[in-house]
C-alpha atoms as a PDB file:
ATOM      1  CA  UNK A   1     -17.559-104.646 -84.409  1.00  0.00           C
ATOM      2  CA  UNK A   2     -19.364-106.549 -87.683  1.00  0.00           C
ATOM      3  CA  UNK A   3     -20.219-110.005 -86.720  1.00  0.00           C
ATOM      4  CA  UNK A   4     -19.523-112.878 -88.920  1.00  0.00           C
ATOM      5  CA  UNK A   5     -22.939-113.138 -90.236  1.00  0.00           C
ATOM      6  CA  UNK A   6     -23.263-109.522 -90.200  1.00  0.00           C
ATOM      7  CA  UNK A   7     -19.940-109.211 -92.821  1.00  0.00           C
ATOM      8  CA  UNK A   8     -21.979-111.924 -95.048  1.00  0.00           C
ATOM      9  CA  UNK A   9     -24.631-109.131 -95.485  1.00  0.00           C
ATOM     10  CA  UNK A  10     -27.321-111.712 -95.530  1.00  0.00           C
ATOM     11  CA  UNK A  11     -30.969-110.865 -95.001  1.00  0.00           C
ATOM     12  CA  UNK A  12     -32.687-113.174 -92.322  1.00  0.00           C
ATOM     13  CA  UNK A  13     -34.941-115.075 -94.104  1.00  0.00           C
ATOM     14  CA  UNK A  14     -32.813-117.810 -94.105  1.00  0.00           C
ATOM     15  CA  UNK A  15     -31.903-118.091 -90.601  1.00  0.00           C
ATOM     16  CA  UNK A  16     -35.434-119.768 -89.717  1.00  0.00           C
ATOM     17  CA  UNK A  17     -35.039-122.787 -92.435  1.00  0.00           C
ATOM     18  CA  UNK A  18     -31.642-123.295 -91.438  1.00  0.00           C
ATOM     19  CA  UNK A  19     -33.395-123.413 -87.576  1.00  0.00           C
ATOM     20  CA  UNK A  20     -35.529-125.731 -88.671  1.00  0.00           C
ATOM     21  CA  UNK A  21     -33.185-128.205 -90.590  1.00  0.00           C
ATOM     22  CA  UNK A  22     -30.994-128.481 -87.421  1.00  0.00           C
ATOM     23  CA  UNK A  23     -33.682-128.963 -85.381  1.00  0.00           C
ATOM     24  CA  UNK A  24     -35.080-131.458 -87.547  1.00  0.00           C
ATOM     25  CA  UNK A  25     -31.197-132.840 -87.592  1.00  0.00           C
ATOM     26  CA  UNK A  26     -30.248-132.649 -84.401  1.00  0.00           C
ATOM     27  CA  UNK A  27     -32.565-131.745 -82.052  1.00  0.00           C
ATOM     28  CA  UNK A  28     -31.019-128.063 -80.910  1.00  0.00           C
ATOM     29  CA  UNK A  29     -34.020-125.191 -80.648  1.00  0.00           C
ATOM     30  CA  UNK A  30     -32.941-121.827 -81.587  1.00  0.00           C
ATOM     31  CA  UNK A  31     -35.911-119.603 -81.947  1.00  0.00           C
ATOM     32  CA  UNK A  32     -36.033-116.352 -83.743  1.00  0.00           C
ATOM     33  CA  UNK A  33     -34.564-114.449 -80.396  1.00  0.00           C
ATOM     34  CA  UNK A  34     -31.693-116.709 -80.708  1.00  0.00           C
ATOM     35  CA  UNK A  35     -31.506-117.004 -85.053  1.00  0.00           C
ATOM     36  CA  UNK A  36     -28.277-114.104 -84.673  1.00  0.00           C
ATOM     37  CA  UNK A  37     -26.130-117.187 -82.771  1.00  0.00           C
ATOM     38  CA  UNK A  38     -27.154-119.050 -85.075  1.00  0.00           C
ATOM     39  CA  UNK A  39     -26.015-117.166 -87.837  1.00  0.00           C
ATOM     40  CA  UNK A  40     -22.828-116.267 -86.243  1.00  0.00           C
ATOM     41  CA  UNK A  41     -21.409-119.814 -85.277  1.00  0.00           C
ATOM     42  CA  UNK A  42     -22.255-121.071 -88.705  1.00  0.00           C
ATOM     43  CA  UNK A  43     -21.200-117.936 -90.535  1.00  0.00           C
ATOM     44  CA  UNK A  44     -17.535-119.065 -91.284  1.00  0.00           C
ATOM     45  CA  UNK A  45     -18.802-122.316 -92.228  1.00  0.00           C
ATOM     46  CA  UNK A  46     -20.955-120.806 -94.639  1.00  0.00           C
ATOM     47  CA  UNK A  47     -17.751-118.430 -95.545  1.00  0.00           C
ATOM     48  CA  UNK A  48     -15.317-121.387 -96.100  1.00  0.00           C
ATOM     49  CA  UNK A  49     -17.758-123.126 -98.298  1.00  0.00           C
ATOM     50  CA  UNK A  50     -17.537-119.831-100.775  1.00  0.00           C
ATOM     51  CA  UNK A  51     -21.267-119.823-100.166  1.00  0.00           C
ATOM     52  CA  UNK A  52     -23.024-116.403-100.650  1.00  0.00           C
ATOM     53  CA  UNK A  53     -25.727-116.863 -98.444  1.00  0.00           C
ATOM     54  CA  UNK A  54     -27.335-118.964 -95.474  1.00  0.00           C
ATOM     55  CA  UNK A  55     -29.627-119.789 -98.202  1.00  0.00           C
ATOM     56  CA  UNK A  56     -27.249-121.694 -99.822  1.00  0.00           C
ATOM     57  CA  UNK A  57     -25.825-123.254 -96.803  1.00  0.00           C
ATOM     58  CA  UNK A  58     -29.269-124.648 -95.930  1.00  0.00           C
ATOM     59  CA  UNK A  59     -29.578-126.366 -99.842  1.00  0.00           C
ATOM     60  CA  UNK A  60     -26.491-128.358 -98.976  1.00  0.00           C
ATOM     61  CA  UNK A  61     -27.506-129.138 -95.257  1.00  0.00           C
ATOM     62  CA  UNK A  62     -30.794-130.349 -96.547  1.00  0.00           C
ATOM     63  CA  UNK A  63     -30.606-132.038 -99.820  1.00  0.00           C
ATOM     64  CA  UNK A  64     -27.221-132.333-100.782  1.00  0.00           C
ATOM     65  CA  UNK A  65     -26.190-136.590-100.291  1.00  0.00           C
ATOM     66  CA  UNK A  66     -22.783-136.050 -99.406  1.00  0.00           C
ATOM     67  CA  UNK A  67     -23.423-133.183 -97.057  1.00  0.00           C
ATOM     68  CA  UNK A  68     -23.086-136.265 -94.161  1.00  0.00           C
ATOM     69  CA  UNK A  69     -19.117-134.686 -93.022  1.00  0.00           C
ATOM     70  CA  UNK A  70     -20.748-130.930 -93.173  1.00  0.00           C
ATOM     71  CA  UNK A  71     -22.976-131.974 -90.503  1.00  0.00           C
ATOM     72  CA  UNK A  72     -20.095-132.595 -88.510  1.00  0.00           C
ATOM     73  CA  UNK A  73     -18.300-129.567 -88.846  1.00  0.00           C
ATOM     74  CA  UNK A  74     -22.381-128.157 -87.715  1.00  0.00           C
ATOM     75  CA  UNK A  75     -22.463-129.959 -84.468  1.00  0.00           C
ATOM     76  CA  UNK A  76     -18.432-128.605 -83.633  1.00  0.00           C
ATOM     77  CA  UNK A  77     -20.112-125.229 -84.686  1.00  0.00           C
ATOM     78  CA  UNK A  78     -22.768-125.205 -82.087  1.00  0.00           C
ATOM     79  CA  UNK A  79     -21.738-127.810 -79.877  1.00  0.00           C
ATOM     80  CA  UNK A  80     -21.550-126.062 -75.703  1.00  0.00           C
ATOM     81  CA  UNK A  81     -18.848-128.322 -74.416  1.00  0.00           C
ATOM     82  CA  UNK A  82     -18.978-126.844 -71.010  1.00  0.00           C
ATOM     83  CA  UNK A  83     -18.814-129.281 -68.599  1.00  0.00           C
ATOM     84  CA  UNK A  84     -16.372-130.510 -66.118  1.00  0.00           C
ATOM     85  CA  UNK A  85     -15.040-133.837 -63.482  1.00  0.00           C
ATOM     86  CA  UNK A  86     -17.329-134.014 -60.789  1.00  0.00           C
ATOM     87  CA  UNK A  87     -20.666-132.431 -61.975  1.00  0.00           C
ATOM     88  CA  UNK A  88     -23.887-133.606 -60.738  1.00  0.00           C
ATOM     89  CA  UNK A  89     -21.697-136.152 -58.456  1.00  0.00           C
ATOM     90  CA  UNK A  90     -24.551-137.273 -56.325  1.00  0.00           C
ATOM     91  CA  UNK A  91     -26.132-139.004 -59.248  1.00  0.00           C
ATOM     92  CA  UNK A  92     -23.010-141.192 -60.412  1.00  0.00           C
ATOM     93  CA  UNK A  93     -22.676-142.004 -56.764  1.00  0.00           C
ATOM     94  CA  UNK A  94     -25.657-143.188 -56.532  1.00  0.00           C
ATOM     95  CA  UNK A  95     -24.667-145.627 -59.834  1.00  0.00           C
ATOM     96  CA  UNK A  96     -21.984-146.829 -58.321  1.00  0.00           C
ATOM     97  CA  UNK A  97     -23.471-147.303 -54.541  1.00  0.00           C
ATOM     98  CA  UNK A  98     -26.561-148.471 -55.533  1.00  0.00           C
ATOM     99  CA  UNK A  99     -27.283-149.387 -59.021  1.00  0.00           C
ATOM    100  CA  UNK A 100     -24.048-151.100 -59.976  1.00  0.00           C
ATOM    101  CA  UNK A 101     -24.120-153.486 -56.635  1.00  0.00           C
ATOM    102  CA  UNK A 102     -27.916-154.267 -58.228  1.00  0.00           C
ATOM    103  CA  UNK A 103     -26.907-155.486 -61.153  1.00  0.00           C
ATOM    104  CA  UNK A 104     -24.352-157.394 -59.905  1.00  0.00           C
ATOM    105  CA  UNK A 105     -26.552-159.198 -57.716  1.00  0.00           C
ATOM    106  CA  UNK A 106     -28.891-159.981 -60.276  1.00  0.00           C
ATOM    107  CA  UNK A 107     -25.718-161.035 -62.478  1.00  0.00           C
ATOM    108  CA  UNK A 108     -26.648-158.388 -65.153  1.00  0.00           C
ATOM    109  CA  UNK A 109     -23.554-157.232 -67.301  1.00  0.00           C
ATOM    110  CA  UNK A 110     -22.576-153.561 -65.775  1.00  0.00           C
ATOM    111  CA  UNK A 111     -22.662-151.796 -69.140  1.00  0.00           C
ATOM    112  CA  UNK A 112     -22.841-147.770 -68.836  1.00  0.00           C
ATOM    113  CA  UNK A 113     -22.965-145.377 -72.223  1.00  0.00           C
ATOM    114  CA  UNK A 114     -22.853-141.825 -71.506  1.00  0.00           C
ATOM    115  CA  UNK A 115     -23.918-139.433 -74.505  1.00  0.00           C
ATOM    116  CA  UNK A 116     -23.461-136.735 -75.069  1.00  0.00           C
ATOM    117  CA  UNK A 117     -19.972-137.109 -73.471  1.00  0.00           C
ATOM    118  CA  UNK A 118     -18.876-133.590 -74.584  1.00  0.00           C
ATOM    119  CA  UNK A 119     -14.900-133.831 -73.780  1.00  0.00           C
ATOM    120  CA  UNK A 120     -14.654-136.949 -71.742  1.00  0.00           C
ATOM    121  CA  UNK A 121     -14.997-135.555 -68.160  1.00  0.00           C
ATOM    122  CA  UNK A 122     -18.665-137.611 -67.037  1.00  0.00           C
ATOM    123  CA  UNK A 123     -17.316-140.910 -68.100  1.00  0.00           C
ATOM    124  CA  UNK A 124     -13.763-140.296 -66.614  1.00  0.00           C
ATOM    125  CA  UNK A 125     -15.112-139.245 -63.209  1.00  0.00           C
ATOM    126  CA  UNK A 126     -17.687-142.369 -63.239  1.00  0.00           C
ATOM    127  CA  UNK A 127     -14.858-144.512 -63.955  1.00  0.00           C
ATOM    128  CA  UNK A 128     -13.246-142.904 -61.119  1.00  0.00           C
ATOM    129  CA  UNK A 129     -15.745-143.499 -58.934  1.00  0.00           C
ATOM    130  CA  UNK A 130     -15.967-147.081 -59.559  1.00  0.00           C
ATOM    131  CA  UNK A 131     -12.222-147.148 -59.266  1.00  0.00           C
ATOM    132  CA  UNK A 132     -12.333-146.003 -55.476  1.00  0.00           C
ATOM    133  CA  UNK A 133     -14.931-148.172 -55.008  1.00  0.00           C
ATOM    134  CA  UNK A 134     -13.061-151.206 -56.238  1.00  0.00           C
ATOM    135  CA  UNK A 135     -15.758-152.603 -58.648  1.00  0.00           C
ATOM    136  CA  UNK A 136     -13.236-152.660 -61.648  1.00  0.00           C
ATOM    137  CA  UNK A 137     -11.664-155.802 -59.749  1.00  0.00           C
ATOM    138  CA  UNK A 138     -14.980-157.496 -58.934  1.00  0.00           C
ATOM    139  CA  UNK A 139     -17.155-157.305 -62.074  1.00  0.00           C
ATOM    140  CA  UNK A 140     -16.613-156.872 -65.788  1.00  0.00           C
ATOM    141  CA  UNK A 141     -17.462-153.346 -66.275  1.00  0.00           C
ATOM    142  CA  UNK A 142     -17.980-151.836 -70.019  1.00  0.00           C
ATOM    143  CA  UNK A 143     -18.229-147.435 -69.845  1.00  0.00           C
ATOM    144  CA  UNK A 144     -18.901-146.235 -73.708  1.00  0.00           C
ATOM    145  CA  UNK A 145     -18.474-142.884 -74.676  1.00  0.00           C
ATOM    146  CA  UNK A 146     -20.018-140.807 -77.337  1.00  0.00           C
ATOM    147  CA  UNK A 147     -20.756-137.561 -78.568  1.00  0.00           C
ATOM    148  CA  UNK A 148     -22.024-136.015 -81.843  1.00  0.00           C
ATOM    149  CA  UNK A 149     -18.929-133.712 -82.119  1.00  0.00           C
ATOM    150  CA  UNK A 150     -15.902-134.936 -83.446  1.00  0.00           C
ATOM    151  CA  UNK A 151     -14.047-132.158 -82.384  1.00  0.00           C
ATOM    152  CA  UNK A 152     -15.124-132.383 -78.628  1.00  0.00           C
ATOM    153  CA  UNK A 153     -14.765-136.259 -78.942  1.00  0.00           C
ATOM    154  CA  UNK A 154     -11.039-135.832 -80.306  1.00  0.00           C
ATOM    155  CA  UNK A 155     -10.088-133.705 -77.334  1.00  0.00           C
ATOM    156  CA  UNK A 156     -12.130-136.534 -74.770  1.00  0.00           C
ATOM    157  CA  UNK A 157      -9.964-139.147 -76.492  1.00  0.00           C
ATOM    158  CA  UNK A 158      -6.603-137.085 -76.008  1.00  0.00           C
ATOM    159  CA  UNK A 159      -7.441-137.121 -72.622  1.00  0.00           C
ATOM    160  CA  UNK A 160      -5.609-133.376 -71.781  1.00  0.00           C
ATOM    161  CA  UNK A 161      -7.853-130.420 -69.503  1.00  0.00           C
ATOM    162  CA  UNK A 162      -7.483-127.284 -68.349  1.00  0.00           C
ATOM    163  CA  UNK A 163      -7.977-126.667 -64.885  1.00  0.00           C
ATOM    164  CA  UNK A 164     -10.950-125.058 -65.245  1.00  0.00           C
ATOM    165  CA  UNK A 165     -12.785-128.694 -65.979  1.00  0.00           C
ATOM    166  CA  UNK A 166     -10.566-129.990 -62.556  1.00  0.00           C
ATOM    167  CA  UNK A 167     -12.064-127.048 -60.723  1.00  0.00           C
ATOM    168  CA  UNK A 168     -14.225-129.284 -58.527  1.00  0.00           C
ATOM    169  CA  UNK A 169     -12.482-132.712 -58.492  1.00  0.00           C
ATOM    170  CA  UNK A 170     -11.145-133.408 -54.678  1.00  0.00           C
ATOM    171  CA  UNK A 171      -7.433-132.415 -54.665  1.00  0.00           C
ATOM    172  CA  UNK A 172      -6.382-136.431 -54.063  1.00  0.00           C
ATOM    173  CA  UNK A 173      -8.399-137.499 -56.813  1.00  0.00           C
ATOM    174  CA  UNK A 174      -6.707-135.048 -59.333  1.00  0.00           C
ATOM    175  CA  UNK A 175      -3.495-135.844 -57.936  1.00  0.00           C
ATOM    176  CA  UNK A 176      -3.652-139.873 -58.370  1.00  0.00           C
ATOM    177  CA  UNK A 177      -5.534-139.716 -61.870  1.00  0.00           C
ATOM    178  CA  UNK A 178      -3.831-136.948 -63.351  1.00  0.00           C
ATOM    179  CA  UNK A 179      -0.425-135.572 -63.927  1.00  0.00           C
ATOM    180  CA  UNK A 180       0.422-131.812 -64.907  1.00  0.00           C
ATOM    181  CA  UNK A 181       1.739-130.825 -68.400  1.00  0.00           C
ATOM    182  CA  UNK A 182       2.414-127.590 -68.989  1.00  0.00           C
ATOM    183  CA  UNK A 183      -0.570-125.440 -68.041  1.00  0.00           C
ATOM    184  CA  UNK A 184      -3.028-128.559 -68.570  1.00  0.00           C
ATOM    185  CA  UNK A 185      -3.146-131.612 -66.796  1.00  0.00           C
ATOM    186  CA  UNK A 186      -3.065-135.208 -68.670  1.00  0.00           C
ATOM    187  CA  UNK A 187      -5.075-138.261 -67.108  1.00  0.00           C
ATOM    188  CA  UNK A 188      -3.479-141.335 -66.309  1.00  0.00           C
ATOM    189  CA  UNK A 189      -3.642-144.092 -69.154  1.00  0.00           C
ATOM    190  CA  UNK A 190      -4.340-146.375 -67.010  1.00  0.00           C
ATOM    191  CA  UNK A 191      -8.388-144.375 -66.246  1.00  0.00           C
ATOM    192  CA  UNK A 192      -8.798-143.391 -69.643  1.00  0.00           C
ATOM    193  CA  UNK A 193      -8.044-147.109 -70.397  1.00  0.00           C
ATOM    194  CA  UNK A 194     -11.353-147.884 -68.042  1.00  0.00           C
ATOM    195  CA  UNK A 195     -13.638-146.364 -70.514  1.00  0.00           C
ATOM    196  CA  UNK A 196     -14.437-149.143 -73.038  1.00  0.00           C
ATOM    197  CA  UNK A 197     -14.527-147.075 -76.024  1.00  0.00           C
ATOM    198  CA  UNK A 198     -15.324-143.766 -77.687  1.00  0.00           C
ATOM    199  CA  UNK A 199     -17.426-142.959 -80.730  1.00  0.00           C
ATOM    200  CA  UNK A 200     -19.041-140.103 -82.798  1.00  0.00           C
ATOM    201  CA  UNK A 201     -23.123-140.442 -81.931  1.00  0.00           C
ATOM    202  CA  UNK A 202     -26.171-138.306 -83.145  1.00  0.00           C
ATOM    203  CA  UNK A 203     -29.178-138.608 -80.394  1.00  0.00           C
ATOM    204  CA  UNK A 204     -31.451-138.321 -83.277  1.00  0.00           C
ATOM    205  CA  UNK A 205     -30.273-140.732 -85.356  1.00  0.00           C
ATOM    206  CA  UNK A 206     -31.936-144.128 -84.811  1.00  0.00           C
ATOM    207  CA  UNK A 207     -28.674-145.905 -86.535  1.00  0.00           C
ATOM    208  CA  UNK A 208     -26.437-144.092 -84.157  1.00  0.00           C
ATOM    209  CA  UNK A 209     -28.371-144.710 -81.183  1.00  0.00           C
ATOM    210  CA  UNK A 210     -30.030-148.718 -80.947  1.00  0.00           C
ATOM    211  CA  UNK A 211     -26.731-150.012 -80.547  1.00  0.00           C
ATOM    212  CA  UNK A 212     -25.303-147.863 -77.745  1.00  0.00           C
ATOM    213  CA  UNK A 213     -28.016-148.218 -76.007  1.00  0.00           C
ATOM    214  CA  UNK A 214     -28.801-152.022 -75.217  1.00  0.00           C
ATOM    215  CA  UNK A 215     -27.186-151.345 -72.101  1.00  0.00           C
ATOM    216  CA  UNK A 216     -28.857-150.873 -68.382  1.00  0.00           C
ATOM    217  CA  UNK A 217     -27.692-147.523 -67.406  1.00  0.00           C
ATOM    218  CA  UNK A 218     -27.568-144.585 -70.046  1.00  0.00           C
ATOM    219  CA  UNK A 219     -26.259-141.207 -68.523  1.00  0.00           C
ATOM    220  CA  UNK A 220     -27.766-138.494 -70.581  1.00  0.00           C
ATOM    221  CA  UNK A 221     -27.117-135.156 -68.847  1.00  0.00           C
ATOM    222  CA  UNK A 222     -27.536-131.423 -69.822  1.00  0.00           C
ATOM    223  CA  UNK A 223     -27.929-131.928 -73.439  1.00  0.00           C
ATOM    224  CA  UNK A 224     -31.889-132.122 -73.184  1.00  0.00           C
ATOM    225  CA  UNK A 225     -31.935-128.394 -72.307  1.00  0.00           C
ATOM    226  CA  UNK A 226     -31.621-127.500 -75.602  1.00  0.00           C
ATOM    227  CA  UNK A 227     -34.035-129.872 -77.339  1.00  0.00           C
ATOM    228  CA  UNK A 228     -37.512-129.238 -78.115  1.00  0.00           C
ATOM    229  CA  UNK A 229     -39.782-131.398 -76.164  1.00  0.00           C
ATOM    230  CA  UNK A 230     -40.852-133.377 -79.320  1.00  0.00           C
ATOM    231  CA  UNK A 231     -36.717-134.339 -79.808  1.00  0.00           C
ATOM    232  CA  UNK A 232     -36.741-135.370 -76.176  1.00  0.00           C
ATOM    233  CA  UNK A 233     -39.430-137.494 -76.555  1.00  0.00           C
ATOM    234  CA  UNK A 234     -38.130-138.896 -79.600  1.00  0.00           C
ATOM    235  CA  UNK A 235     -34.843-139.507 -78.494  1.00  0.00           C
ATOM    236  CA  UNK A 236     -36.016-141.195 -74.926  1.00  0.00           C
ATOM    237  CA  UNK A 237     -37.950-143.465 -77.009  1.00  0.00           C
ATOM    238  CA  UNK A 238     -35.605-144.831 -78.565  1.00  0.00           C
ATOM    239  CA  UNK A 239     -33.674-145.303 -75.266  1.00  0.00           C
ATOM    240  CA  UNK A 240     -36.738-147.079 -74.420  1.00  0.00           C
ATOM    241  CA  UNK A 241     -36.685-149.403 -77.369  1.00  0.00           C
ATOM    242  CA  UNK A 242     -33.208-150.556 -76.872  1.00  0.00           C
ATOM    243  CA  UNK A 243     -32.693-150.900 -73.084  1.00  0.00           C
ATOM    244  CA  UNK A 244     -33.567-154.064 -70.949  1.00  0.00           C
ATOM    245  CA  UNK A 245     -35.964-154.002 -68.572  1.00  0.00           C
ATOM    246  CA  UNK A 246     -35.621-152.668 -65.477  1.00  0.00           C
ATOM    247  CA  UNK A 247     -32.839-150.328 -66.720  1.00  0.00           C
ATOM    248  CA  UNK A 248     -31.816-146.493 -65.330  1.00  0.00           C
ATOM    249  CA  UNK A 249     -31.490-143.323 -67.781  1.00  0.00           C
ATOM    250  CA  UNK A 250     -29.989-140.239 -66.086  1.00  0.00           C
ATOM    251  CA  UNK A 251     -30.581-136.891 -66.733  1.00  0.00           C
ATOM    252  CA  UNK A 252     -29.382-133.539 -65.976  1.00  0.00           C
ATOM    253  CA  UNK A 253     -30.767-131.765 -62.767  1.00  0.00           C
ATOM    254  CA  UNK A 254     -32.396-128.859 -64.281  1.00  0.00           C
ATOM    255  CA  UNK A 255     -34.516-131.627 -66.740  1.00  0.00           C
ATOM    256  CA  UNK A 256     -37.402-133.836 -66.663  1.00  0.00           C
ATOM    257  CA  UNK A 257     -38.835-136.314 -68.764  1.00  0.00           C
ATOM    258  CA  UNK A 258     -42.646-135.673 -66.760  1.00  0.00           C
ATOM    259  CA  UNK A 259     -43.715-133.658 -69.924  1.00  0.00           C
ATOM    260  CA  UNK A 260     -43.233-136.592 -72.521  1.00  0.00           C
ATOM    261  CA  UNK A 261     -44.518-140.308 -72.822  1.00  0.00           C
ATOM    262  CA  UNK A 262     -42.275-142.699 -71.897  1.00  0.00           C
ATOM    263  CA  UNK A 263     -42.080-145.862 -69.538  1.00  0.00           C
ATOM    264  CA  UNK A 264     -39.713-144.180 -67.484  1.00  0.00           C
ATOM    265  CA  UNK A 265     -40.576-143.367 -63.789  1.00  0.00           C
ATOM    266  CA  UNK A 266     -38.956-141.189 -61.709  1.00  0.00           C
ATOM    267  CA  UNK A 267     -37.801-142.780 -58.422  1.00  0.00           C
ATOM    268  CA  UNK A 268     -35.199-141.616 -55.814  1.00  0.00           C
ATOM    269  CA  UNK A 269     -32.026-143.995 -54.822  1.00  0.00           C
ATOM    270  CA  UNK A 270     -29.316-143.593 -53.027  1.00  0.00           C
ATOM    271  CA  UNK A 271     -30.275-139.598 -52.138  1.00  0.00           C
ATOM    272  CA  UNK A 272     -30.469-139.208 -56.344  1.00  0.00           C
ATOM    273  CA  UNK A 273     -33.284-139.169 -58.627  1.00  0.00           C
ATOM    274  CA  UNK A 274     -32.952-141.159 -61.333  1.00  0.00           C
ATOM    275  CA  UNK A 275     -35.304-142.794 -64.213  1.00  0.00           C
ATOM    276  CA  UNK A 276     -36.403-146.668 -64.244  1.00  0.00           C
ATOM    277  CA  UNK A 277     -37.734-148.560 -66.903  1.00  0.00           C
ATOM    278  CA  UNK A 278     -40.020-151.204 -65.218  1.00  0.00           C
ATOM    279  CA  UNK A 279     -39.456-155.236 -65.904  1.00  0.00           C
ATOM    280  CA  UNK A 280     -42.959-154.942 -67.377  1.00  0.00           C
ATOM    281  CA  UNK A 281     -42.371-152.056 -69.917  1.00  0.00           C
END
């Protein structure tokens, strides 16, 4: 079966400036093993725009001023929205055990952002968590949502899954936050009400990013797998920049920030490992 690309009958000398723009853009590596996914999830973009060629496509991505909406339809292209309630739970516990009861102590404002938020599921299941754990009635709590694409953001903000993404949430849990509809399951207004608010966000865009992230927790998981280590350090930085001190960033399980600069250490609490920025940094 042709691929999309393939049916463009494009050569691939494109395919590594259009790697390098979205890089550049966004932060996603595809090297030349990877240029024929490339080319195939951006193929019937390409198509729709009556384009002839990737080599167009990159002309508008790059220098065109109004090609700011394109980029949108770019990051739905390529965007891996896989993720589901409950992932990585030991780290969000260890939030709301440990980290929240901190800042309350030290009458900080309990202000969380996670991004990327893919389709709502990470800040759902932390506001969950602090739910259960009754901190909703004993603190002002603020959980903002973002993610860089608008399609993925949409679905977060219609607030409708599959079971797949319930596939690990305790059976009590998806039974008092969620009610069935049709083959899907919708979550309660009353949770999706707990997160504060929901916006489109690009992690390399400076604009996008200072003022999410004056807060003292910022849950960044799974997304730096598919940066390059110079748009991690980038994009940490500018966590760094923004947050107080003494402030937590979390980060997927399979990734590390011990390759980069940054005045983030590594420290273990509550059973989780977690990243601190130091009062001093």
């Amino acid at each position: 079966m042709t691929s999309p690309a393939e049916s463009l009958g494009l050569s691939s000398a494109a395919l590594p400036l259009l790697a390098a723009v979205v890089q550049d853009r966004l932060g996603l590596v595809y090297e030349s093993q990877r240029y024929d996914v490339l080319a195939d999830r951006l193929a019937p973009l390409v198509l729709e725009r009556g384009f002839e060629s990737f080599l167009d496509y990159y002309y508008l991505l790059k220098y065109d001023a109004e090609a700011g909406e394109e980029w949108g339809r770019v990051i739905d292209a390529l965007s891996v929205p896989e993720t589901y309630f409950w992932r990585e739970i030991d780290q969000l516990r260890a939030v709301v055990n440990h980290i929240v009861p901190a800042l309350v102590a030290r009458g900080a404002p309990v202000r969380v952002w996670s991004v990327p938020c893919a389709t709502g599921e990470e800040p759902l299941t932390l506001a969950m968590l602090l739910e259960e754990a009754g901190w909703f009635a004993r603190a002002p709590i603020e959980i903002h949502a973002s993610e860089g694409s608008p399609a993925a953001l949409a679905r977060a903000r219609a607030g409708l899954y599959r079971e797949r993404s319930l596939r690990t949430l305790p059976l009590a849990l998806r039974d008092r936050y969620f009610a069935p509809e049709g083959d899907r399951w919708r979550v309660s207004p009353a949770l999706q009400a707990r997160v504060t608010s929901w916006s489109v966000a690009n992690l390399l865009c400076e604009g996008d990013v200072a003022p999410h992230a004056r807060v003292p927790v910022i849950l960044c998981r799974n997304v730096f797998i598919y940066f390059s280590s110079s748009a991690i350090e980038r994009v940490v930085d500018s966590f760094a920049r923004a947050m107080p001190p003494r402030a937590y960033l979390c980060v997927g399980a399979s990734e590390s920030l011990l390759k980069i600069r940054s005045p983030f250490v590594l420290e273990e609490i509550g059973g989780a490992f977690v990243y601190v920025k130091g009062e001093d940094a």
